[in-house]
Protein backbone atom coordinates (compact mmCIF):
# COMPACT_ATOMS: atom_id res chain seq x y z
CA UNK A 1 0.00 0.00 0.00
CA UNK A 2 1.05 3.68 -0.71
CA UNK A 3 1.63 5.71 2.49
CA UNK A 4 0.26 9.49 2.67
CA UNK A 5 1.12 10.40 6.22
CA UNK A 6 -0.82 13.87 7.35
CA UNK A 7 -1.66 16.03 10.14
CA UNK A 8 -4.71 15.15 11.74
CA UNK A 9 -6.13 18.31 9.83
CA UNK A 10 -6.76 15.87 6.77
CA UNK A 11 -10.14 15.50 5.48
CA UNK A 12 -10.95 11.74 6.49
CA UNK A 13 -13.33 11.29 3.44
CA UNK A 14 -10.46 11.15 1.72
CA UNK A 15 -7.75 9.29 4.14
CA UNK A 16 -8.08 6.35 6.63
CA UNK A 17 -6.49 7.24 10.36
CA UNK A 18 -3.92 4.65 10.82
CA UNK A 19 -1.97 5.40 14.30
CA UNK A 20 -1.24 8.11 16.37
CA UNK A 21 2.17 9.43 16.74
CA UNK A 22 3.50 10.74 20.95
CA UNK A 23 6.26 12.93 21.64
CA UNK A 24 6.39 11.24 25.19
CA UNK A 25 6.23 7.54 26.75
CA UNK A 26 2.77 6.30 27.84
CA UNK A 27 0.81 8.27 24.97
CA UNK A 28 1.66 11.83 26.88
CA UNK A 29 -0.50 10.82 30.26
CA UNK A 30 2.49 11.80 32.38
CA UNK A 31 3.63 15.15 30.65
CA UNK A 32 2.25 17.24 27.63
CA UNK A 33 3.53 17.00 24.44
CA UNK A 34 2.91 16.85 20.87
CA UNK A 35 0.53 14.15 19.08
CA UNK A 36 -0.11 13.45 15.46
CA UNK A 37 -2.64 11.37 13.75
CA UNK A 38 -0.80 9.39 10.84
CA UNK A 39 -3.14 8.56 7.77
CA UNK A 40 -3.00 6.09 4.78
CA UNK A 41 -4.71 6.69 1.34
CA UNK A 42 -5.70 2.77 0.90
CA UNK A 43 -7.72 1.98 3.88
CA UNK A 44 -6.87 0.41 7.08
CA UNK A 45 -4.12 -2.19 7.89
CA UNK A 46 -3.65 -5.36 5.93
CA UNK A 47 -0.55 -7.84 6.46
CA UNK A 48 1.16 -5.33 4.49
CA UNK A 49 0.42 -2.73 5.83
CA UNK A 50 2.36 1.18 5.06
CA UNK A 51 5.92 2.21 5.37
CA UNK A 52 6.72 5.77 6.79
CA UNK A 53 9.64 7.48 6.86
CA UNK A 54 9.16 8.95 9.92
CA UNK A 55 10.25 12.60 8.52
CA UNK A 56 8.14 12.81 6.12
CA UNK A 57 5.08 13.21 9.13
CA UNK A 58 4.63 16.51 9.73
CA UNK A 59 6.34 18.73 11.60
CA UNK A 60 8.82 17.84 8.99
CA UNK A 61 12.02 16.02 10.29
CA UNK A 62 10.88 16.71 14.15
CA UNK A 63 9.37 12.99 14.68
CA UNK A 64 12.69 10.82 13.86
CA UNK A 65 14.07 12.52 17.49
CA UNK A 66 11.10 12.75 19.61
CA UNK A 67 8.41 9.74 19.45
CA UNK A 68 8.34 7.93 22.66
CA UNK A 69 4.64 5.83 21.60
CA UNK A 70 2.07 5.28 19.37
CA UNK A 71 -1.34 3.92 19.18
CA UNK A 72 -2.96 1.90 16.25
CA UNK A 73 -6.53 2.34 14.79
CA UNK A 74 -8.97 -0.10 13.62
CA UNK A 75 -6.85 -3.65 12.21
CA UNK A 76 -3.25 -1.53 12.68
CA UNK A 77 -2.22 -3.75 15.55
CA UNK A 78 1.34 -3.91 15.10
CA UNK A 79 4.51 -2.05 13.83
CA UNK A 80 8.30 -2.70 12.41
CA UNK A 81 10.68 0.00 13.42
CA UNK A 82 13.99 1.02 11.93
CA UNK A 83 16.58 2.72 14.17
CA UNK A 84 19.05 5.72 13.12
CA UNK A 85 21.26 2.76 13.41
CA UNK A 86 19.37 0.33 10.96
CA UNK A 87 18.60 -1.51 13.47
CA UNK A 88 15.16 -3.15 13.78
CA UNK A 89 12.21 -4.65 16.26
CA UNK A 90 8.42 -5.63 16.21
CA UNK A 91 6.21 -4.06 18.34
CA UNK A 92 2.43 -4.94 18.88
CA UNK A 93 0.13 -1.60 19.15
CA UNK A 94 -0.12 0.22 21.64
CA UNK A 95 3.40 1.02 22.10
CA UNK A 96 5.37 2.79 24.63
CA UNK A 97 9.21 2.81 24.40
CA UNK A 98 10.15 5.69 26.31
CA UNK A 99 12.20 3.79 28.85
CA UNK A 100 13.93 1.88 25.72
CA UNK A 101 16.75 2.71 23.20
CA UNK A 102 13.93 3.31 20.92
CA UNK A 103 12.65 6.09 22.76
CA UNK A 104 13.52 9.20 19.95
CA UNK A 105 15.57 6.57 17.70
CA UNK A 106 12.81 5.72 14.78
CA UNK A 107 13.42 6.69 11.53
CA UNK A 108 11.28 4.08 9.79
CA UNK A 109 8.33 2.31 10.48
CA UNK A 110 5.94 -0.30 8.95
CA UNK A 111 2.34 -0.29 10.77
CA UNK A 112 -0.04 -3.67 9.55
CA UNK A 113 -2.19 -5.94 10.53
CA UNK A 114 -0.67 -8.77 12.99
């Protein structure tokens, strides 16, 4: 599947909400900080799934150093993520990894059904 990621702003007629994006561990209960809804143009999750490069979700370039969790929508239940490093690790959805070496390390992700 192609991968549009988007601001929440996007009209949803035309885009399926996919996961949301945390700047902080445990979906930002403990502290405020930034969230972003990440959309696909194809429908929900399949066994493929989308790949994101985590840059490309907007605020451009901020989200590769600062997401600590995400959630999944509907059948996204699951997610590969690169490191800066290339290295990689499955995680089912939700996700927290603040306390981990993945906490602001993603550049790349694939979200999908598990």
């Amino acid at each position: 599947m192609a991968a549009t990621p988007a601001a929440t702003a996007q009209d949803p007629e035309q885009a399926t909400l996919l996961m949301t994006f945390y700047e902080h561990a445990n979906y930002n209960r403990d502290q405020p900080g930034r969230s972003v809804g990440v959309y696909g143009d194809a429908g929900t999750c399949d066994s493929e799934g989308y790949v994101f490069t985590v840059a490309n979700v907007p605020p451009l370039n901020w989200w590769p150093d600062h997401l600590s969790s995400i959630t999944g929508v509907g059948s996204c239940t699951a997610v590969l993520l690169s490191s800066h490093g290339g290295a990689e690790i499955r995680w089912n959805l939700p996700a927290s990894f603040g306390s981990t070496g993945w906490n602001d390390n993603v550049r790349k992700l694939r979200v999908y059904r598990r």
